[in-house]
PDB file of N, CA and C in Angstrom:
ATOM      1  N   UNK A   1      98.224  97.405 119.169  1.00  0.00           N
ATOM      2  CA  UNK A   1      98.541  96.993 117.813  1.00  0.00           C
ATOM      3  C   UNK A   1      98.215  98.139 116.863  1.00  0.00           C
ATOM      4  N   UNK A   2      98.644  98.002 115.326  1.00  0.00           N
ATOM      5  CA  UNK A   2      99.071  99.248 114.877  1.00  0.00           C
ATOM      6  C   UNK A   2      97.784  99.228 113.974  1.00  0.00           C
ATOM      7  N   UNK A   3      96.579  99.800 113.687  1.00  0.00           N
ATOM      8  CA  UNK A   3      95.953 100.006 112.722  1.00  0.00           C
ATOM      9  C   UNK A   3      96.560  99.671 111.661  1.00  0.00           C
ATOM     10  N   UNK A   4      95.613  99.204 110.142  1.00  0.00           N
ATOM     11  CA  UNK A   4      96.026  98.933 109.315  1.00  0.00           C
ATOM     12  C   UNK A   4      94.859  99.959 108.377  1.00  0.00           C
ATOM     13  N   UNK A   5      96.386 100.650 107.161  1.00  0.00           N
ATOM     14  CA  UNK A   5      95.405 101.223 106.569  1.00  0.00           C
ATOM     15  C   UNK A   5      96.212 100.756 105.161  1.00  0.00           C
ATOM     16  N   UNK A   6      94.953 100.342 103.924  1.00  0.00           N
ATOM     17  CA  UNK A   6      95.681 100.138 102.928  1.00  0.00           C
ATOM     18  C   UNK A   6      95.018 101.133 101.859  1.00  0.00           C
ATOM     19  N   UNK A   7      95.914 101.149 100.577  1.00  0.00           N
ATOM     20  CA  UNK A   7      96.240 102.219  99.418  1.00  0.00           C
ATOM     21  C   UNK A   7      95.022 101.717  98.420  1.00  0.00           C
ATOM     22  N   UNK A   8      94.161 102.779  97.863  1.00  0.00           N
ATOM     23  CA  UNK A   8      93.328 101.634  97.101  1.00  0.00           C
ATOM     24  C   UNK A   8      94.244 101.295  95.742  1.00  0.00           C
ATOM     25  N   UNK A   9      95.187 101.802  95.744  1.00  0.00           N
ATOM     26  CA  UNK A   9      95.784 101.026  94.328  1.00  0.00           C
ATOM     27  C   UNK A   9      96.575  99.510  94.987  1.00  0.00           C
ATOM     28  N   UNK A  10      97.048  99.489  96.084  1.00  0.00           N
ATOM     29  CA  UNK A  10      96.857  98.098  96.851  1.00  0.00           C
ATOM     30  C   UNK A  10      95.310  97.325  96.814  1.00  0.00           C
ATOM     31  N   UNK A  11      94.158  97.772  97.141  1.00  0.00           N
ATOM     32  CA  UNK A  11      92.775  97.696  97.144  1.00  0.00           C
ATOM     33  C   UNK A  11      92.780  96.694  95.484  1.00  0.00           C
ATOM     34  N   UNK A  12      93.312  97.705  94.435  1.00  0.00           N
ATOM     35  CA  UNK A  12      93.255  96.895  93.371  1.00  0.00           C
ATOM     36  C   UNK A  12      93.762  96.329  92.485  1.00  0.00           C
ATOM     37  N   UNK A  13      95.219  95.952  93.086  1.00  0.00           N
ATOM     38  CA  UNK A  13      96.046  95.514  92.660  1.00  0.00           C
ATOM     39  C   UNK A  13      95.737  94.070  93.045  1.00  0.00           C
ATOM     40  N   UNK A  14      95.153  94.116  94.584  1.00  0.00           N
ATOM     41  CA  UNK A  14      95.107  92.522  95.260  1.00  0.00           C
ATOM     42  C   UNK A  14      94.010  92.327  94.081  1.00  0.00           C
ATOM     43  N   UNK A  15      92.770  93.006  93.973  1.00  0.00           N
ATOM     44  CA  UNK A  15      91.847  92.579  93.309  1.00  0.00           C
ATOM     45  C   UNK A  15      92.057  91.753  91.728  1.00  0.00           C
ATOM     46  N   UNK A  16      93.056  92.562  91.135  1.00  0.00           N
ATOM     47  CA  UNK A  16      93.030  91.425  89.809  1.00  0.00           C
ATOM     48  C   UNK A  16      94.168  90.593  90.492  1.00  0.00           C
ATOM     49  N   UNK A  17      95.092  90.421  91.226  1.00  0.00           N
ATOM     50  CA  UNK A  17      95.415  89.166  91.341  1.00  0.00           C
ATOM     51  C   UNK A  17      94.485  88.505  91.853  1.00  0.00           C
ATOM     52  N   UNK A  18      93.791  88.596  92.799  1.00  0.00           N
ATOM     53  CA  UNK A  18      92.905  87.522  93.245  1.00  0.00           C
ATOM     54  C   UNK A  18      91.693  87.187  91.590  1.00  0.00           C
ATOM     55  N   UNK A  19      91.304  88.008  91.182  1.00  0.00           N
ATOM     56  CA  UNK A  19      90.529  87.718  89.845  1.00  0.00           C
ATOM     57  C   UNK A  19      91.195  86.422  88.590  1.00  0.00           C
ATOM     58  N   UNK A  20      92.912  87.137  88.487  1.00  0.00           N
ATOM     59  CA  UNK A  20      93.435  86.151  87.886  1.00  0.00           C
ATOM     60  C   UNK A  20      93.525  84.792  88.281  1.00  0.00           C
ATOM     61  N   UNK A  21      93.968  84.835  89.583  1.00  0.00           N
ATOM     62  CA  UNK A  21      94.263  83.135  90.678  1.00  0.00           C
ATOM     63  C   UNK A  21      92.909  82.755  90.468  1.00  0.00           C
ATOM     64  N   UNK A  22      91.825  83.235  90.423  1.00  0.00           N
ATOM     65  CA  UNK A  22      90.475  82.456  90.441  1.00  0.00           C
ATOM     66  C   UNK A  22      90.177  82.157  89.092  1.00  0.00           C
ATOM     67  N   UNK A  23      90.563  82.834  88.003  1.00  0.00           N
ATOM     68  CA  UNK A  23      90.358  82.075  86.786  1.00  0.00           C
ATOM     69  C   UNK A  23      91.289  80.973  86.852  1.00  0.00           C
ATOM     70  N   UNK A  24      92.763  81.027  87.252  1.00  0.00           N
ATOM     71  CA  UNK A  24      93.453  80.131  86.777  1.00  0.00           C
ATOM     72  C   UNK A  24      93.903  78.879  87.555  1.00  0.00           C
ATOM     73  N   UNK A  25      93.648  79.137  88.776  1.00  0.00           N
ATOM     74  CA  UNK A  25      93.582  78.233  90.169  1.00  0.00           C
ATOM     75  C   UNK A  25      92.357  77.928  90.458  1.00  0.00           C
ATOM     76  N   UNK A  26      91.062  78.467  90.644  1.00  0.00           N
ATOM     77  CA  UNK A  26      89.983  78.134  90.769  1.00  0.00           C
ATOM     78  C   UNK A  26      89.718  79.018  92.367  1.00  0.00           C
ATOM     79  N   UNK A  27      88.182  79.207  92.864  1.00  0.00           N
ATOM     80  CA  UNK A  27      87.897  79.731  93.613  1.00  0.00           C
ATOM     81  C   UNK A  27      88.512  79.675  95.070  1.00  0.00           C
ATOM     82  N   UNK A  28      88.686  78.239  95.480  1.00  0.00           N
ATOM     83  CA  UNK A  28      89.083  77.687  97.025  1.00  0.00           C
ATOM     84  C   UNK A  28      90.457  78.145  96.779  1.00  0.00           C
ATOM     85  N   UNK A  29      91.756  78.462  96.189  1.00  0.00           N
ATOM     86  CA  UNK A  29      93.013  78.631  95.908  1.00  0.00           C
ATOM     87  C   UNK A  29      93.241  79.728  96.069  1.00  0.00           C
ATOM     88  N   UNK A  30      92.195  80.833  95.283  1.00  0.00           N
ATOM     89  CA  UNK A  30      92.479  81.860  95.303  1.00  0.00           C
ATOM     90  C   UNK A  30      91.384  82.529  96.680  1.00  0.00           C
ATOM     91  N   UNK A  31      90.809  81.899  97.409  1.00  0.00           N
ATOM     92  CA  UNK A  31      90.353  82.136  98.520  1.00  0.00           C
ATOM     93  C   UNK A  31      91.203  82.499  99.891  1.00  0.00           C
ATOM     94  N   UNK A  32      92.182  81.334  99.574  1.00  0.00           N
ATOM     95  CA  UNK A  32      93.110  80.597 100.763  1.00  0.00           C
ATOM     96  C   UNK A  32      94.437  81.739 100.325  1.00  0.00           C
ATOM     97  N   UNK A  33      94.913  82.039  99.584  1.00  0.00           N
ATOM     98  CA  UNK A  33      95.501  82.811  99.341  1.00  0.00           C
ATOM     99  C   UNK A  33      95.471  84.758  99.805  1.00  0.00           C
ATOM    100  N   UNK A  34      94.241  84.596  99.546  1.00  0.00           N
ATOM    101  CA  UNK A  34      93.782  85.978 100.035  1.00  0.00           C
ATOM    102  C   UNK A  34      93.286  86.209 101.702  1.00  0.00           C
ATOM    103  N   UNK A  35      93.181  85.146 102.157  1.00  0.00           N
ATOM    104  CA  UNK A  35      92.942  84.532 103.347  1.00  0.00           C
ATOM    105  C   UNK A  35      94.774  84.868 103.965  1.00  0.00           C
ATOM    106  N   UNK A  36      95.686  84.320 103.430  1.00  0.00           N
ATOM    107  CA  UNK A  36      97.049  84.022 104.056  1.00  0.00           C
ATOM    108  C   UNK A  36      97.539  85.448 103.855  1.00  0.00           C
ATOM    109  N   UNK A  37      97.059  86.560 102.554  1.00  0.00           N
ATOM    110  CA  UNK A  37      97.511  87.680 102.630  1.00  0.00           C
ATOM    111  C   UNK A  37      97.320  88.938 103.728  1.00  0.00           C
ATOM    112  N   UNK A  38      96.189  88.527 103.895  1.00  0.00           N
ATOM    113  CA  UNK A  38      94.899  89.384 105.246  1.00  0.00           C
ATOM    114  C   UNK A  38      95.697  89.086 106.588  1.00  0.00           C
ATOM    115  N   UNK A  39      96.346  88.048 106.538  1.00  0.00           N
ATOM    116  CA  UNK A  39      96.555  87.363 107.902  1.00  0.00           C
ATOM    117  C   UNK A  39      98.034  88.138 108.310  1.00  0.00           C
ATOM    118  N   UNK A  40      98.718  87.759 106.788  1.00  0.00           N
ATOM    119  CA  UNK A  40      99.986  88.199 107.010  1.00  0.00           C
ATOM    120  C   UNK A  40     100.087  89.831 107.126  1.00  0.00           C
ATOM    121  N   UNK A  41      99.099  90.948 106.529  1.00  0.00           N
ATOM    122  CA  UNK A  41      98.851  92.251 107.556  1.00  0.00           C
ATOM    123  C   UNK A  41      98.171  92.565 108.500  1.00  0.00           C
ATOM    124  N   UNK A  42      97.419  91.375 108.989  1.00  0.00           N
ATOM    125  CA  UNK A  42      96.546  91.957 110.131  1.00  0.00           C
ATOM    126  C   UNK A  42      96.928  91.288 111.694  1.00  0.00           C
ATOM    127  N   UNK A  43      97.944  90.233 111.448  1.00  0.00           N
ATOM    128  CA  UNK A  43      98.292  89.556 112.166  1.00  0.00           C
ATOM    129  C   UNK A  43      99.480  89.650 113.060  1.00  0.00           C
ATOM    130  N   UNK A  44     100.701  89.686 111.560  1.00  0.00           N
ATOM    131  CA  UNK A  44     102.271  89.941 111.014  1.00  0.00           C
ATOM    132  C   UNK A  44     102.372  91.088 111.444  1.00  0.00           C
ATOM    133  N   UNK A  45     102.224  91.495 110.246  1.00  0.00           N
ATOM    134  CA  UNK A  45     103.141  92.949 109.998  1.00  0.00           C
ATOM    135  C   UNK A  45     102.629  94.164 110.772  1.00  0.00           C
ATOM    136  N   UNK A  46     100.877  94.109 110.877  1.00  0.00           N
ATOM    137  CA  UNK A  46     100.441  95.126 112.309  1.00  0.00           C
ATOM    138  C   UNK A  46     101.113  94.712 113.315  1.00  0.00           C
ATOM    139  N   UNK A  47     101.717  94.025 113.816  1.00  0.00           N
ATOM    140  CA  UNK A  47     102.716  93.722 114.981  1.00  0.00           C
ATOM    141  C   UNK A  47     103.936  93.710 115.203  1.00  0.00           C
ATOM    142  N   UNK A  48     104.572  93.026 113.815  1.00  0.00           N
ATOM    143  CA  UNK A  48     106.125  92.955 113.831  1.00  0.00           C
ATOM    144  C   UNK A  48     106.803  94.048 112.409  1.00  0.00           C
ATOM    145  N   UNK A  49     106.139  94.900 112.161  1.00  0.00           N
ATOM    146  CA  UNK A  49     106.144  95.257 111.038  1.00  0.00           C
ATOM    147  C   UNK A  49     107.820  95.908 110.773  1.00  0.00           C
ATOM    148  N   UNK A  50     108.713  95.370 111.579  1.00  0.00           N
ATOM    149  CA  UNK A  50     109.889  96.014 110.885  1.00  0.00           C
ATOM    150  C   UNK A  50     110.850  94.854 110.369  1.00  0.00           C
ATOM    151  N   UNK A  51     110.385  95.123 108.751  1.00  0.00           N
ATOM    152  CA  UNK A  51     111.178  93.968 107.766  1.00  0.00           C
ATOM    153  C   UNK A  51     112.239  94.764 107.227  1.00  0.00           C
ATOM    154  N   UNK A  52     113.150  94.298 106.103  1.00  0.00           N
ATOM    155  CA  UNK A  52     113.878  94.557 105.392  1.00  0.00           C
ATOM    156  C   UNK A  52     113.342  95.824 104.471  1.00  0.00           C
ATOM    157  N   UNK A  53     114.091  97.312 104.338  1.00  0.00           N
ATOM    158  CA  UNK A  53     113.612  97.984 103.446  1.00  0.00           C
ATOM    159  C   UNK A  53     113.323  98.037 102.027  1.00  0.00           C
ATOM    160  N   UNK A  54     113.200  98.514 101.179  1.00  0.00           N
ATOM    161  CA  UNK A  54     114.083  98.233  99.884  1.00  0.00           C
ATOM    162  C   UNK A  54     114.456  99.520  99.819  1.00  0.00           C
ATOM    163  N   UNK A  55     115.897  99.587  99.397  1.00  0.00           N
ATOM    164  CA  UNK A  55     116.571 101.057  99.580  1.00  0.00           C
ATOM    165  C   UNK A  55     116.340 102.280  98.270  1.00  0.00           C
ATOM    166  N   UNK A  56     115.771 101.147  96.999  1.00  0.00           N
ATOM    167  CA  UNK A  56     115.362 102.148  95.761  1.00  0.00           C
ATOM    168  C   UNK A  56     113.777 102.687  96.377  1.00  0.00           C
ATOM    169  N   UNK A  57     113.020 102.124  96.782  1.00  0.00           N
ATOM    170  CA  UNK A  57     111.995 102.177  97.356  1.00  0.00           C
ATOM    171  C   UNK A  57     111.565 103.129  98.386  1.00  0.00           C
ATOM    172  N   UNK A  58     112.579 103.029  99.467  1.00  0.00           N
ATOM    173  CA  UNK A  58     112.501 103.831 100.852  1.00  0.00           C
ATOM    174  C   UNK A  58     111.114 103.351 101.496  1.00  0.00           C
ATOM    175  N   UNK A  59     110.716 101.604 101.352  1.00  0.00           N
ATOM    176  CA  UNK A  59     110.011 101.142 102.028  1.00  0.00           C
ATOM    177  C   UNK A  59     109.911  99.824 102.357  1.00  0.00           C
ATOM    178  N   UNK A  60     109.145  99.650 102.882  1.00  0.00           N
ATOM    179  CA  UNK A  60     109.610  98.320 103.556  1.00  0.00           C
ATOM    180  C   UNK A  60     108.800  97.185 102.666  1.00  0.00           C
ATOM    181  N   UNK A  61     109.890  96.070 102.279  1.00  0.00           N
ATOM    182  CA  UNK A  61     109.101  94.724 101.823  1.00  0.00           C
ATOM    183  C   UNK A  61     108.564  93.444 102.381  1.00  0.00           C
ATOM    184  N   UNK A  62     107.961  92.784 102.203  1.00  0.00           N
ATOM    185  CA  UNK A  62     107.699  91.393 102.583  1.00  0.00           C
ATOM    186  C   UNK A  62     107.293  90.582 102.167  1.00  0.00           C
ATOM    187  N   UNK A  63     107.652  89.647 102.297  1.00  0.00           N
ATOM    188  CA  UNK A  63     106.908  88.177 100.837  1.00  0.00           C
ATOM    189  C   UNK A  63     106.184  87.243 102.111  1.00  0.00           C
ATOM    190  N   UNK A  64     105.273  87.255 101.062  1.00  0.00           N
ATOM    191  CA  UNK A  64     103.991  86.573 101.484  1.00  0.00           C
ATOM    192  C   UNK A  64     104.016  85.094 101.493  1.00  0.00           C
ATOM    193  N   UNK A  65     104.731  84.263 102.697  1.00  0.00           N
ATOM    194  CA  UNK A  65     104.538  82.909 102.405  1.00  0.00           C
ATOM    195  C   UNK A  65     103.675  82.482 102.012  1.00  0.00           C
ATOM    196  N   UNK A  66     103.548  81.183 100.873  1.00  0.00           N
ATOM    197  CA  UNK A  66     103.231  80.231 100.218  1.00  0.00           C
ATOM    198  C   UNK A  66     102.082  80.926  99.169  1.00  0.00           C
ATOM    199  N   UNK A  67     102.867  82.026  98.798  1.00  0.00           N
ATOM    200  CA  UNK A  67     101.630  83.154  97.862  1.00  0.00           C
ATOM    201  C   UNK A  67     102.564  83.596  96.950  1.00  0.00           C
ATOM    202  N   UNK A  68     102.834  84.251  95.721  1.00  0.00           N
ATOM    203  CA  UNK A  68     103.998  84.813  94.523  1.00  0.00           C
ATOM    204  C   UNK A  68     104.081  86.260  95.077  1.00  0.00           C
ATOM    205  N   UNK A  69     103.311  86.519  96.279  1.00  0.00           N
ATOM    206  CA  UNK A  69     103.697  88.064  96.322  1.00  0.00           C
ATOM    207  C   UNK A  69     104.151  88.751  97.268  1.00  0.00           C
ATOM    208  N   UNK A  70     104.398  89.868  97.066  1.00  0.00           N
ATOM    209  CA  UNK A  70     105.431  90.892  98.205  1.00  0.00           C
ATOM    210  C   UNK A  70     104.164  92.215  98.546  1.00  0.00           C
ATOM    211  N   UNK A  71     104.726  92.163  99.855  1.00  0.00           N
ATOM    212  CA  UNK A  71     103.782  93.671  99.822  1.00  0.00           C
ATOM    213  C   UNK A  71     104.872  94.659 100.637  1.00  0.00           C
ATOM    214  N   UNK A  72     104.464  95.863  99.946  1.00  0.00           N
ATOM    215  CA  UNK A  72     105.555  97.046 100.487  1.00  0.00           C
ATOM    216  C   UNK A  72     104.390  98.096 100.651  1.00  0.00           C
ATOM    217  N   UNK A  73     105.041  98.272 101.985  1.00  0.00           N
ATOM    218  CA  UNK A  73     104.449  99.050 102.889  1.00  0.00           C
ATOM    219  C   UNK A  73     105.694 100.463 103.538  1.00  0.00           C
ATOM    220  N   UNK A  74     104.752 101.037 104.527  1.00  0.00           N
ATOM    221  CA  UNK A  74     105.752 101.542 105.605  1.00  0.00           C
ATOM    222  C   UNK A  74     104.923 101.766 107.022  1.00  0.00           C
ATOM    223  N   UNK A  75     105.155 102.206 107.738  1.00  0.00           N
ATOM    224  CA  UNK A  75     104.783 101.999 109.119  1.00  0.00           C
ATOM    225  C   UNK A  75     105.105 103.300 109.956  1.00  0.00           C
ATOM    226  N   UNK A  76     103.809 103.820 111.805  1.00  0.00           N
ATOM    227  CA  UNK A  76     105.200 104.074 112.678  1.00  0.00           C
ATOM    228  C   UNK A  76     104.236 103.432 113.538  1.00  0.00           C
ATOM    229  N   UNK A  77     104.229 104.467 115.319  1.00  0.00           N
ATOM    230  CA  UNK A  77     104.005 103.643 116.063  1.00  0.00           C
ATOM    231  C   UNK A  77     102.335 103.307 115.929  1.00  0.00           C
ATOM    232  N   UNK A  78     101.853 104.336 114.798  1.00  0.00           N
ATOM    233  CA  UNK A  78     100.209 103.786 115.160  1.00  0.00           C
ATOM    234  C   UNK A  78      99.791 103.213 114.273  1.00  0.00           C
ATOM    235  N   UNK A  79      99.963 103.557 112.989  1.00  0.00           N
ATOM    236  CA  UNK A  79      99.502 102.874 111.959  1.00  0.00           C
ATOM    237  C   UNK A  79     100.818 101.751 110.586  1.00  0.00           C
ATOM    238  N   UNK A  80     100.434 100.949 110.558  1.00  0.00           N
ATOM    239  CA  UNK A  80     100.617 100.178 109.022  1.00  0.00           C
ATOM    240  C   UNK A  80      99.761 100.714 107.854  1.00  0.00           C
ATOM    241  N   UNK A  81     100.883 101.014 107.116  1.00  0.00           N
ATOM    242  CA  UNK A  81     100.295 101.687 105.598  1.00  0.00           C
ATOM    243  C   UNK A  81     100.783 101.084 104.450  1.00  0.00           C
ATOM    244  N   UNK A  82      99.883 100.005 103.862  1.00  0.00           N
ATOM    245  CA  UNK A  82     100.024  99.016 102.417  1.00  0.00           C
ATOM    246  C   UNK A  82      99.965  99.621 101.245  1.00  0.00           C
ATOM    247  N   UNK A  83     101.243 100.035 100.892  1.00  0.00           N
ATOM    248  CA  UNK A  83     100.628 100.827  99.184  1.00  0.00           C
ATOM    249  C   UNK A  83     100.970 100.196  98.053  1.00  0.00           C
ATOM    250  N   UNK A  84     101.514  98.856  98.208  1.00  0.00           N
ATOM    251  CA  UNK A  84     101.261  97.872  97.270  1.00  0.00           C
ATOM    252  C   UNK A  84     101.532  96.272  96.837  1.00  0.00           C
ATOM    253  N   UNK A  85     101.037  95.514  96.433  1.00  0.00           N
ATOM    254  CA  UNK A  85     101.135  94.296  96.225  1.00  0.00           C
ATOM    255  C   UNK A  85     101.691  94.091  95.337  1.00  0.00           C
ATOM    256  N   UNK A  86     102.825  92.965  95.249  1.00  0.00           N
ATOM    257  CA  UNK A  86     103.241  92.718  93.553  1.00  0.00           C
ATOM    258  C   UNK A  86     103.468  91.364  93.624  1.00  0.00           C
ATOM    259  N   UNK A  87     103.708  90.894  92.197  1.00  0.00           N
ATOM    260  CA  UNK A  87     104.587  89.490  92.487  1.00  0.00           C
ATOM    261  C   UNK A  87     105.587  89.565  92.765  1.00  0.00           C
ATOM    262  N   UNK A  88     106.316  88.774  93.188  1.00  0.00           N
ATOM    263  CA  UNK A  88     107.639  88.400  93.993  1.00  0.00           C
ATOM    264  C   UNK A  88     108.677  88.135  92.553  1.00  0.00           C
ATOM    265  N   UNK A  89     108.370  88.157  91.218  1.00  0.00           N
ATOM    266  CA  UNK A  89     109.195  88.194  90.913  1.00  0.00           C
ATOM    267  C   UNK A  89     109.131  89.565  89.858  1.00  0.00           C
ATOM    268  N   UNK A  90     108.452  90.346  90.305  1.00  0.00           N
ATOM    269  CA  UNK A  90     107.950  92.065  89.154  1.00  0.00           C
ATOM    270  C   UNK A  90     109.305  92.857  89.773  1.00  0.00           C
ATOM    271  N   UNK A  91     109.434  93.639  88.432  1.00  0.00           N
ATOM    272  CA  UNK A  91     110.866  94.335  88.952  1.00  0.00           C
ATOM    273  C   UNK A  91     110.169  95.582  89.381  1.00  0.00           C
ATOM    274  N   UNK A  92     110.677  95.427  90.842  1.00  0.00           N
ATOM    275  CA  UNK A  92     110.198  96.930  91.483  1.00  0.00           C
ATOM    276  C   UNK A  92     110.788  98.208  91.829  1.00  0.00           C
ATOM    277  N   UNK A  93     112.164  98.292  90.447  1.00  0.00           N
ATOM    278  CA  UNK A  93     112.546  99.086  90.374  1.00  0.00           C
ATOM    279  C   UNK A  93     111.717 100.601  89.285  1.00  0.00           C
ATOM    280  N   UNK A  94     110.712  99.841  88.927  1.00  0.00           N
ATOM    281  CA  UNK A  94     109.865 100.663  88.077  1.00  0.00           C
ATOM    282  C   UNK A  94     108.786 101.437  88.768  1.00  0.00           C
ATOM    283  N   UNK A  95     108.616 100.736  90.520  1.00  0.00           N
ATOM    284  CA  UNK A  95     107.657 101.373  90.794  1.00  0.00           C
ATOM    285  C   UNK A  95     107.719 103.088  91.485  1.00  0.00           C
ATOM    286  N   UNK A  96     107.051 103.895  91.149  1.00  0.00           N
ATOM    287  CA  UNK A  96     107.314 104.828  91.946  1.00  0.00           C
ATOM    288  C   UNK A  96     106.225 105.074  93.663  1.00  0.00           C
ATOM    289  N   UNK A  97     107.047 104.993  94.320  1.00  0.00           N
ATOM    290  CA  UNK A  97     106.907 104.737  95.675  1.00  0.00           C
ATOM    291  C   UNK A  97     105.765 106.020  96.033  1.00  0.00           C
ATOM    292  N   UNK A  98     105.796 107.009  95.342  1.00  0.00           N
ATOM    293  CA  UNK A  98     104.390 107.948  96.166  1.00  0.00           C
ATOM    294  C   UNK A  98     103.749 108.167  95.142  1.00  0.00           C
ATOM    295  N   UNK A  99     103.565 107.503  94.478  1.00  0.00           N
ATOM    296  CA  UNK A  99     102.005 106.932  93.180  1.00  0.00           C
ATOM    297  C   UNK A  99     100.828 106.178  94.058  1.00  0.00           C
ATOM    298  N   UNK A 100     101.071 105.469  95.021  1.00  0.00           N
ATOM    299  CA  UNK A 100      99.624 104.864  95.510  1.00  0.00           C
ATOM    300  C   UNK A 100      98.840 105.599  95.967  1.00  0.00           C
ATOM    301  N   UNK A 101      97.332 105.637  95.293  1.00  0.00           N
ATOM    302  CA  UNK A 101      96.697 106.489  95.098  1.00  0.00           C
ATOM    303  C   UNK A 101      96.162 106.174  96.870  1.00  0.00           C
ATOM    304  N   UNK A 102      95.704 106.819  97.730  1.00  0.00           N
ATOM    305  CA  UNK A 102      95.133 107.191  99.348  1.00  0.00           C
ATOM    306  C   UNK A 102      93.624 107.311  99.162  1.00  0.00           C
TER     307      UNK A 102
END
C-alpha cells in the first residue's frame, strides 16, 4: 500500500474546517467527519487512488462521502500526496495546483 503523505496547507485547511464543523455542528459531528476523511485516505485512496482528474488542475479529485468536501491529490506507485481539501462546492478553478506548501 502506498504511503500517505499530506501538504501542510492540506494539514490546515482540514484544520479550520474541522474548527468551523465544531462550532457549528458540535464536537461528535465534526469528529465523525474527520474520522470518514482519514479513512477515505488511508483506506481508499492509498489503495485505489486512481479517480477522475481535474484537467484545469492536472490532479486528481475525490469527494468525500457524507462530508461537503473534495480532496485533490496526486499519486504513483509509492506514495499518495494530499495537497488539498475544499468544499465540494468552492470553485477550484482559482486554485493554483503547486501552491501547497510541503
Amino acid at each position: 500500500m502506498r504511503r500517505v503523505v499530506r501538504s501542510r496547507t492540506y494539514v490546515a485547511q482540514l484544520k479550520t474546517f474541522i474548527a468551523q464543523g465544531t462550532e457549528t455542528f458540535g464536537v461528535a459531528v465534526a469528529e465523525r467527519t474527520l474520522a470518514r476523511v482519514d479513512y477515505t485516505i488511508e483506506e481508499h485512496l492509498a489503495r485505489y487512488p486512481k479517480k477522475p482528474i481535474d484537467d484545469q488542475l492536472g490532479l486528481y479529485v475525490y469527494r468525500v462521502s457524507r462530508t461537503p468536501f473534495v480532496l485533490i491529490y496526486d499519486f504513483d506507485d509509492d506514495e499518495l500526496r494530499v495537497h488539498f481539501i475544499v468544499h465540494g462546492r468552492a470553485d477550484r478553478k482559482s486554485i493554483d495546483p503547486f501552491s501547497a506548501d510541503w
